[in-house]
C-alpha atoms as a PDB file:
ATOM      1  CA  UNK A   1      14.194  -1.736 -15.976  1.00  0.00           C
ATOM      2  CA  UNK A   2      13.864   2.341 -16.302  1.00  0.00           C
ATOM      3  CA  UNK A   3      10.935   4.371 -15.250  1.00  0.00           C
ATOM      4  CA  UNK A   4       8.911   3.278 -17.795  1.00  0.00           C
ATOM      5  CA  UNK A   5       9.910  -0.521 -17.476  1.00  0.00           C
ATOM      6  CA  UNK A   6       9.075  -1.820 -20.888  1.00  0.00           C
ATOM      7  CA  UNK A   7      10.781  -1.175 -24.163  1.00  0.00           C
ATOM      8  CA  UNK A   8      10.299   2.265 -25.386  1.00  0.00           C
ATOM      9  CA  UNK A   9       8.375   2.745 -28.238  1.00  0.00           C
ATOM     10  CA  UNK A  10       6.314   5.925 -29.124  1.00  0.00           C
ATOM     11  CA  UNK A  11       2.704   6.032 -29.860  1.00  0.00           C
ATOM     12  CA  UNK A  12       1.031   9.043 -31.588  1.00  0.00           C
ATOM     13  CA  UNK A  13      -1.004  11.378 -29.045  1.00  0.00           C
ATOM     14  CA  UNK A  14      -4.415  12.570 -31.075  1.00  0.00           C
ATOM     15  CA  UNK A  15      -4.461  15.124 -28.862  1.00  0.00           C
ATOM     16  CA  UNK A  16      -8.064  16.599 -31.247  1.00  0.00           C
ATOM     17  CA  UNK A  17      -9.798  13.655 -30.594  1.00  0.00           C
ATOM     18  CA  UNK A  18      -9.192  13.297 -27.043  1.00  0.00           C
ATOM     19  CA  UNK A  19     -12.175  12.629 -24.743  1.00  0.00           C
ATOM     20  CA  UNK A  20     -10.236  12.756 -21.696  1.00  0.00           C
ATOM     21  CA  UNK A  21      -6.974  14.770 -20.655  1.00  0.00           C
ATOM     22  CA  UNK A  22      -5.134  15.570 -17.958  1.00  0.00           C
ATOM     23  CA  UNK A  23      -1.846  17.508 -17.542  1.00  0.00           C
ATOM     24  CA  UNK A  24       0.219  16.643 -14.489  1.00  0.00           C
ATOM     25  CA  UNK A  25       3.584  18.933 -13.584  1.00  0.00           C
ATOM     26  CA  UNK A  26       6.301  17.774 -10.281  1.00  0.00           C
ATOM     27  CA  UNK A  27       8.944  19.520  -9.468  1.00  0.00           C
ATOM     28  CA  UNK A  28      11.892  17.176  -9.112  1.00  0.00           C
ATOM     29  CA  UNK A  29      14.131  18.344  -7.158  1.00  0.00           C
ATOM     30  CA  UNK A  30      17.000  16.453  -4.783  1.00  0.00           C
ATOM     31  CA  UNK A  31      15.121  16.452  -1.702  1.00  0.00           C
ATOM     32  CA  UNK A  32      11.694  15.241  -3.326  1.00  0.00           C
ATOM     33  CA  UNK A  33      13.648  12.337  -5.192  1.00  0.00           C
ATOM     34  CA  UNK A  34      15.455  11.383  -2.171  1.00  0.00           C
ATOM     35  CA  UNK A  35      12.237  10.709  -0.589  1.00  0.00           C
ATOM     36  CA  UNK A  36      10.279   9.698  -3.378  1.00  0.00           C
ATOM     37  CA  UNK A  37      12.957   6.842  -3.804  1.00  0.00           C
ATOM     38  CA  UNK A  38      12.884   6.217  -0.242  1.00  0.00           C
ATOM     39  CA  UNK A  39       8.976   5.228  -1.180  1.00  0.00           C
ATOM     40  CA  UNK A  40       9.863   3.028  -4.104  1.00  0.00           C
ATOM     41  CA  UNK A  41      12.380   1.023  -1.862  1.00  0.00           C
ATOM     42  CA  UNK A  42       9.488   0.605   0.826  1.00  0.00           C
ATOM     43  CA  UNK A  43       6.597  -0.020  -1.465  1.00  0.00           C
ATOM     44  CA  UNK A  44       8.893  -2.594  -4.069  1.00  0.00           C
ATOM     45  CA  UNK A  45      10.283  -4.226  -0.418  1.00  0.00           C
ATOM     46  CA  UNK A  46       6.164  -4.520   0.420  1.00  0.00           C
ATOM     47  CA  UNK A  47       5.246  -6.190  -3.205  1.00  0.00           C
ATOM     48  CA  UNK A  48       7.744  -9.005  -3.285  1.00  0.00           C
ATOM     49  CA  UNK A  49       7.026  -9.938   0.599  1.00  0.00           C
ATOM     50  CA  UNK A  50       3.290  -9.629  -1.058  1.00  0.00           C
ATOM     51  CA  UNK A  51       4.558 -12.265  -4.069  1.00  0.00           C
ATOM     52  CA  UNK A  52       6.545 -14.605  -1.666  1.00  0.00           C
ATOM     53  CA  UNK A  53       3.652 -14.821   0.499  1.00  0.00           C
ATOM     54  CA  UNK A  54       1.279 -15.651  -1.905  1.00  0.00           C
ATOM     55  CA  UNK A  55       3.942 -18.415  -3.455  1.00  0.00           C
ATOM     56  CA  UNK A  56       4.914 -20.109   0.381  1.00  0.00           C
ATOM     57  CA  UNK A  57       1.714 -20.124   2.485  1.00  0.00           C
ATOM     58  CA  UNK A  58       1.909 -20.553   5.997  1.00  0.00           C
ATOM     59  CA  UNK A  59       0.985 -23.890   5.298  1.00  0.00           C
ATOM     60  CA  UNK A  60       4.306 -24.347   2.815  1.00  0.00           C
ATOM     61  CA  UNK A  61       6.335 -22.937   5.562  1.00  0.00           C
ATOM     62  CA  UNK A  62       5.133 -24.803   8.185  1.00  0.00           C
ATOM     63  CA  UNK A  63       5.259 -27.939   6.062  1.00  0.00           C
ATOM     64  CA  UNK A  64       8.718 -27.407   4.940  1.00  0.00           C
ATOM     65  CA  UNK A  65       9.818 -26.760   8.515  1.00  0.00           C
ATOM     66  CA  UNK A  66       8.351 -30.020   9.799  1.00  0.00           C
ATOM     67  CA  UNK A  67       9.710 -31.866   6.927  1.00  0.00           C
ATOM     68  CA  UNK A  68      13.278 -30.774   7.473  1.00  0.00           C
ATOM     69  CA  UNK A  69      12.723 -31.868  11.054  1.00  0.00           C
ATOM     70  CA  UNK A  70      12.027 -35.390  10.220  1.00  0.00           C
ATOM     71  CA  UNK A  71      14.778 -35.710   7.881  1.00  0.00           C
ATOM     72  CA  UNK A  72      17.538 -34.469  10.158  1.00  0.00           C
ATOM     73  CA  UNK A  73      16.305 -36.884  12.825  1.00  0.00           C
ATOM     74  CA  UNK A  74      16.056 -40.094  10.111  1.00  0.00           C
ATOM     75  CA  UNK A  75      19.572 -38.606   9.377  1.00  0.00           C
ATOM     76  CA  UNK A  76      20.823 -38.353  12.750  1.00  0.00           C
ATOM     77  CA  UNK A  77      19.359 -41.839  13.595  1.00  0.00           C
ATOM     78  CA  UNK A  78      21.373 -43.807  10.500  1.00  0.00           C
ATOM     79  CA  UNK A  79      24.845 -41.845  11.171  1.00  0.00           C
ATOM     80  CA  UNK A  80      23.952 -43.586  14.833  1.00  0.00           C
ATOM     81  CA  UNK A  81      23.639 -46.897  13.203  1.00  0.00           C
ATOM     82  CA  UNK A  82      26.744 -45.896  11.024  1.00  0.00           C
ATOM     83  CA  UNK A  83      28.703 -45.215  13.846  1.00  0.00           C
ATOM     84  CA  UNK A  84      27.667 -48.738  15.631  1.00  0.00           C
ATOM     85  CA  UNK A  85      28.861 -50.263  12.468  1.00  0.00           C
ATOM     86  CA  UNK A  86      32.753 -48.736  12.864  1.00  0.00           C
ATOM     87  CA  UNK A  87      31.527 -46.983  10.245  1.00  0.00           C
ATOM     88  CA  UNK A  88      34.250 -45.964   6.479  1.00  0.00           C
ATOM     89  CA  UNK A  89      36.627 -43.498   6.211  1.00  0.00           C
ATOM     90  CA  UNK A  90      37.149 -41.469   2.944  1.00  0.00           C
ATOM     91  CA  UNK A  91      40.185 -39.436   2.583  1.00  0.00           C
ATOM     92  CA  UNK A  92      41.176 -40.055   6.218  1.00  0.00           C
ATOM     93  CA  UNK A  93      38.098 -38.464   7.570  1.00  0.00           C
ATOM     94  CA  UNK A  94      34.928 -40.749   9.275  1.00  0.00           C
ATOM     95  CA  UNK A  95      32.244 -40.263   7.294  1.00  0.00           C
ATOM     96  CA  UNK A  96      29.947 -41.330   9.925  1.00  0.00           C
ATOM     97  CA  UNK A  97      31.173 -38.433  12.287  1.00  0.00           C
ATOM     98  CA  UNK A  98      30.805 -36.195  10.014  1.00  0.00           C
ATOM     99  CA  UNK A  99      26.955 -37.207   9.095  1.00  0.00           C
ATOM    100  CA  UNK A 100      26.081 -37.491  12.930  1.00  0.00           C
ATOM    101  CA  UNK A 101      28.025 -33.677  13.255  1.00  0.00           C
ATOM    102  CA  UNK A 102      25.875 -32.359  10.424  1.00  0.00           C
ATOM    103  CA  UNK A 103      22.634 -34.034  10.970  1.00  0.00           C
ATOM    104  CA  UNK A 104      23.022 -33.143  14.629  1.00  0.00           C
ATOM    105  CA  UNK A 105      23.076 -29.346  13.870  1.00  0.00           C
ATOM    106  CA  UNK A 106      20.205 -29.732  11.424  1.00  0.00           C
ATOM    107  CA  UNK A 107      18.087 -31.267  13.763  1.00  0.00           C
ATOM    108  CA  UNK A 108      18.826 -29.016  16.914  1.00  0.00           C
ATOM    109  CA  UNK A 109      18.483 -26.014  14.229  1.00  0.00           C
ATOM    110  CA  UNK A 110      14.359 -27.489  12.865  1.00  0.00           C
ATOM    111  CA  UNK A 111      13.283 -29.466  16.010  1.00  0.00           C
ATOM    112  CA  UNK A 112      11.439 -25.865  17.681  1.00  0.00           C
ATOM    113  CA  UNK A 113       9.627 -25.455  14.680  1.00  0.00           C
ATOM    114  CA  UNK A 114       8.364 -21.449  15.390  1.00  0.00           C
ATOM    115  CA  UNK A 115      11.941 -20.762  16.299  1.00  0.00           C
ATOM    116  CA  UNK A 116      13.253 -22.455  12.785  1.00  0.00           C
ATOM    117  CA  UNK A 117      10.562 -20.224  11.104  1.00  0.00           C
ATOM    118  CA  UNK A 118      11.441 -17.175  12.797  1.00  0.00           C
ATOM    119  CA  UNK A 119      15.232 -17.752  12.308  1.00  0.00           C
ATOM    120  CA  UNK A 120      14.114 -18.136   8.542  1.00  0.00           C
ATOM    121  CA  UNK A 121      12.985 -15.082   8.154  1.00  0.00           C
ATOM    122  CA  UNK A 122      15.498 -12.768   9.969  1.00  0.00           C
ATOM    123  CA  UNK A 123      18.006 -14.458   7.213  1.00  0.00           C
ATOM    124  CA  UNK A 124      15.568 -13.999   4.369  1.00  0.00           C
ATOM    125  CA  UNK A 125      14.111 -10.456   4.974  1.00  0.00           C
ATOM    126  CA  UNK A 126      17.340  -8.485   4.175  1.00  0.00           C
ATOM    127  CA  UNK A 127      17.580 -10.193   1.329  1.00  0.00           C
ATOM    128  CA  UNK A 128      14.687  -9.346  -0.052  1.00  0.00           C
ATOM    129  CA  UNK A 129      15.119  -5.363   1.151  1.00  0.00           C
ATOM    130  CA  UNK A 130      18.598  -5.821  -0.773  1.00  0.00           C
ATOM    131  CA  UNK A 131      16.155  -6.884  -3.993  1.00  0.00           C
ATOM    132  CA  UNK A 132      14.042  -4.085  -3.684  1.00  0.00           C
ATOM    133  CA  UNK A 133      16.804  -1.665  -3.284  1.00  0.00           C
ATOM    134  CA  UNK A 134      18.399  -2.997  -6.687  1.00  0.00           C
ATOM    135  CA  UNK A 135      15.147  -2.525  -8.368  1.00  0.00           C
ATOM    136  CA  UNK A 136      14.477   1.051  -7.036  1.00  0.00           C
ATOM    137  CA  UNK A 137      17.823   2.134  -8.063  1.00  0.00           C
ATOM    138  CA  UNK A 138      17.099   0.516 -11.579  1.00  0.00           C
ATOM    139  CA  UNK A 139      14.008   1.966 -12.251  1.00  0.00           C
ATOM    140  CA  UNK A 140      14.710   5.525 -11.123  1.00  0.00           C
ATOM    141  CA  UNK A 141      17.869   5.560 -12.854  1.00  0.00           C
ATOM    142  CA  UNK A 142      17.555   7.387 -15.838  1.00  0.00           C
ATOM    143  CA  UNK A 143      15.529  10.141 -14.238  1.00  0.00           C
ATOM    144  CA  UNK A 144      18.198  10.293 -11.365  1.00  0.00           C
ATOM    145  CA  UNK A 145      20.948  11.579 -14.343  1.00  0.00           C
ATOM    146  CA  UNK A 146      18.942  14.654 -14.908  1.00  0.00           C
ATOM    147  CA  UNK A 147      18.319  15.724 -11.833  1.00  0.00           C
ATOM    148  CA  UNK A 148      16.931  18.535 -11.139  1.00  0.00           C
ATOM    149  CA  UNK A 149      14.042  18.535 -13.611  1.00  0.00           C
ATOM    150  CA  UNK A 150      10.349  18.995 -14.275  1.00  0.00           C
ATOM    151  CA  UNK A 151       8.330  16.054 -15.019  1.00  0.00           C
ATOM    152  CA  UNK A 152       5.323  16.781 -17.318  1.00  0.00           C
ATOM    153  CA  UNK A 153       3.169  14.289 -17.995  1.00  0.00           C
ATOM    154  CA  UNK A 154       0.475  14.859 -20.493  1.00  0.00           C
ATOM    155  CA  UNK A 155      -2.396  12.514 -20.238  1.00  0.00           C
ATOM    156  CA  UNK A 156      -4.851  11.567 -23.753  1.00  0.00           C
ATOM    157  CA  UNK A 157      -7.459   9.388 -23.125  1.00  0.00           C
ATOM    158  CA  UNK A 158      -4.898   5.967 -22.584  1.00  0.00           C
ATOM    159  CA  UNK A 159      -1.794   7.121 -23.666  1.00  0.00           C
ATOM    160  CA  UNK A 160       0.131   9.336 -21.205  1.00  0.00           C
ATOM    161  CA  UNK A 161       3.865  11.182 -22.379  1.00  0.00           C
ATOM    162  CA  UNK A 162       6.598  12.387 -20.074  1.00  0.00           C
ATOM    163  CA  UNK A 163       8.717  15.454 -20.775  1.00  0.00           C
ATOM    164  CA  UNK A 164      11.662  16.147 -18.758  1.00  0.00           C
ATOM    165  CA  UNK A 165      12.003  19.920 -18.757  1.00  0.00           C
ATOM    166  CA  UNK A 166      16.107  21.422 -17.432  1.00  0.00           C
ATOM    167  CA  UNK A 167      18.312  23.454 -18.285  1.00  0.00           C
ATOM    168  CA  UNK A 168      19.364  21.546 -21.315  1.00  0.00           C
ATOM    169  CA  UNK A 169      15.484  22.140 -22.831  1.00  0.00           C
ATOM    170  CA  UNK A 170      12.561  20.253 -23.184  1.00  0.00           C
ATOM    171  CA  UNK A 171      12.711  15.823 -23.856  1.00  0.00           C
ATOM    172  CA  UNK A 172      10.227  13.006 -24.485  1.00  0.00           C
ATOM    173  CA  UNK A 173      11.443  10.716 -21.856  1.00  0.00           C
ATOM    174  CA  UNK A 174       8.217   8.254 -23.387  1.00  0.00           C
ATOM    175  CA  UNK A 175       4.931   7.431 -24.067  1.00  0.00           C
ATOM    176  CA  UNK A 176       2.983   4.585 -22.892  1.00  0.00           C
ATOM    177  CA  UNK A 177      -0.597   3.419 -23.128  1.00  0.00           C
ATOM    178  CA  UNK A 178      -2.447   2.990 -19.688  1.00  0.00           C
ATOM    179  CA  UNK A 179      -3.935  -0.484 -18.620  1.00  0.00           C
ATOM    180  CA  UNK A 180      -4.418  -2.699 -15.545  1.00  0.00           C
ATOM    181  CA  UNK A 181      -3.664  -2.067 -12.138  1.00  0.00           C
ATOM    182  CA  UNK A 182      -2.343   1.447 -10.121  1.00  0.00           C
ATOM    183  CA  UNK A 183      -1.268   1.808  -6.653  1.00  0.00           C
ATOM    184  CA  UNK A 184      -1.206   5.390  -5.392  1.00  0.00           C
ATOM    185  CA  UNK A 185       1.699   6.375  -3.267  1.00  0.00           C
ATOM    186  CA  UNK A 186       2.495   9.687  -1.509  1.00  0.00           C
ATOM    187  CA  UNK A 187       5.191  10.654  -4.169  1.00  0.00           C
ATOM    188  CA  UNK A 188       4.561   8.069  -6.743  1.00  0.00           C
ATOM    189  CA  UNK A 189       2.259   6.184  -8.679  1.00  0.00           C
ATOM    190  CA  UNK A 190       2.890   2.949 -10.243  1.00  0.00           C
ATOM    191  CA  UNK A 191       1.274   0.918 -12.631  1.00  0.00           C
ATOM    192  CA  UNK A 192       1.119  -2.832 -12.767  1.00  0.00           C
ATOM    193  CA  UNK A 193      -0.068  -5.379 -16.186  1.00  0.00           C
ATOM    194  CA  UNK A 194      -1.466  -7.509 -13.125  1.00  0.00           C
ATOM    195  CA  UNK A 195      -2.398  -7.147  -9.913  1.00  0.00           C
ATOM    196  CA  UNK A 196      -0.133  -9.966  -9.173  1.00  0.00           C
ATOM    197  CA  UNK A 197       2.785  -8.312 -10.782  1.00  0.00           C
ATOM    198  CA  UNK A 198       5.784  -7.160  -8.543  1.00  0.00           C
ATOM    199  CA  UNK A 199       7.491  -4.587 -10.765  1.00  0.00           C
ATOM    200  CA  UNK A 200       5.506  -1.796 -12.276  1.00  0.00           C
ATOM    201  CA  UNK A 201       5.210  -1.284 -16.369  1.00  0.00           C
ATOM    202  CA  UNK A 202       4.968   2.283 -15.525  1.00  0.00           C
ATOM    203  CA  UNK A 203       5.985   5.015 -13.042  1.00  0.00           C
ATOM    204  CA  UNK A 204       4.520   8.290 -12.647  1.00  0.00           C
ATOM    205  CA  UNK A 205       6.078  11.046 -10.270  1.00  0.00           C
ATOM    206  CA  UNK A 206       3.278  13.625  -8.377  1.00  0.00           C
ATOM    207  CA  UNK A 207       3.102  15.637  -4.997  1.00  0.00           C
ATOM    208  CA  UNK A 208      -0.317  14.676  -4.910  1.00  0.00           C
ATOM    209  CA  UNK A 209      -2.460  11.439  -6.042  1.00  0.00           C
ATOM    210  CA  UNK A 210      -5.856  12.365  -5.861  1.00  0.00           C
ATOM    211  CA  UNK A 211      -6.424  14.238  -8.951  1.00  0.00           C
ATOM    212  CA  UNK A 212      -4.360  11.641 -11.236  1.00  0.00           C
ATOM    213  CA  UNK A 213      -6.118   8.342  -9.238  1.00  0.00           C
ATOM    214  CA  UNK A 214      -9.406   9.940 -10.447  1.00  0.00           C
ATOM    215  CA  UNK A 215      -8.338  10.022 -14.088  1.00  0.00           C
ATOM    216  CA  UNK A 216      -7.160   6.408 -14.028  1.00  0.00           C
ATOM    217  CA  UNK A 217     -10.356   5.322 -12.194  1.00  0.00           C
ATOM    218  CA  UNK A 218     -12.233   6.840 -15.374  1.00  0.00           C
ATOM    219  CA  UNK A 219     -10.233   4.823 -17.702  1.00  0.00           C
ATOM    220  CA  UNK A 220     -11.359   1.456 -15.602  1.00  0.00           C
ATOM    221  CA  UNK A 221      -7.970   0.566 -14.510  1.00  0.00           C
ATOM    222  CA  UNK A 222      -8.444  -1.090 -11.138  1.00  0.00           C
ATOM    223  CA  UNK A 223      -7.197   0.529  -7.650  1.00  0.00           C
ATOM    224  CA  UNK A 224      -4.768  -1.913  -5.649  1.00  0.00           C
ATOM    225  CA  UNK A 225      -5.987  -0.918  -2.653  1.00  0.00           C
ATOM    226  CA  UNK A 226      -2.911  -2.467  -0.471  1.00  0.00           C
ATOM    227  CA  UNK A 227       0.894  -3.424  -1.538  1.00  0.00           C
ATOM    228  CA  UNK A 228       1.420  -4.818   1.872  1.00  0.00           C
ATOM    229  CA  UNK A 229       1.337  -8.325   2.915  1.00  0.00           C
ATOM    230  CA  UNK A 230      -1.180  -9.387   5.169  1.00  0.00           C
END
């Protein structure tokens, strides 16, 4: 995954025939990338809580939950009946102990369901911030080796091109046509082949939104109007 997350490929700007342009230039320096990938941390963090949400309902959750409660208590309730039967041995160790021991955790761990939940998630959430993380640093990793730079993105009808201006001259970082969904950050705006989608085909550096939201609105592509879960 780079900045722009597909393969590369180039696609001839008409730049004669345009109906609609728009030229877009952001200073990059260290302090604006530190916080614009501060933003991409938050706001990829934000879509996959978005995309596990929408995958385990409430009603999964709370469905799992009550389903590993019932099973730790059938569990717990045959190592009893184990036990009452002298039970086997394997290797020198009761097997029956070691069921009631295990079943006996699991069911003191599930049998407050909200607490089970809520212990769920303080294990799960870093996790996820640990994704997001990875997947910031992936996509803002070529831009992040030329650093300091200005981005200039020049915007024909649906095909927009980055150049990465420095000290070393002037580079077509890539071209890409425009489609689907945006989501309009402070620093950043990304661009997604589905609304559903949790990494963005497309990532486009600004100070300020407003002008380049208006140009995408033109072209139809639909405003997400919230990454957060709900």
């Amino acid at each position: 995954m780079t900045e722009s997350t597909d393969s590369i490929h180039q696609i001839p700007v008409a730049t004669d025939t345009c109906k609609q342009r728009l030229d877009l230039q952001t200073q990059v320096q260290a302090d604006f990338f530190a916080a614009l990938e501060a933003e991409l941390r938050s706001l990829v963090y934000d879509r996959l809580l978005v995309c596990r949400k929408r995958i385990f309902t409430d009603t999964i959750q709370l469905f799992r939950a009550r389903l590993a409660k019932y099973v730790s208590a059938i569990g717990l309730c045959l190592s009893v009946v184990l036990i009452s039967l002298d039970g086997s041995t394997m290797h020198g160790i009761r097997v029956d102990l070691l069921l009631f021991f295990l079943f006996s955790v699991a069911f003191f761990c599930t049998w407050d369901t909200d607490r089970f939940l809520k212990t769920q998630e303080k294990i799960i959430l870093p996790y996820w911030r640990r994704i997001a993380n990875l997947s910031a640093a992936k996509i803002l990793k070529a831009p992040k080796k030329v650093l300091p730079f200005t981005a200039e993105y020049q915007f024909r009808d649906d095909v927009v091109s980055c150049y990465r201006i420095n000290t070393n001259g002037n580079r077509l970082a890539w071209s890409k046509a425009l489609e689907g969904w945006y989501f309009s950050g402070q620093h950043v705006t990304m661009l997604f082949k589905k609304k559903t989608s949790i990494h963005p085909y497309l990532l486009i550096m600004h100070e300020a939104p407003q002008e380049l939201a208006l140009y995408l609105d033109a072209l139809s592509l639909q405003c997400i109007d919230s990454i957060q879960a709900t």
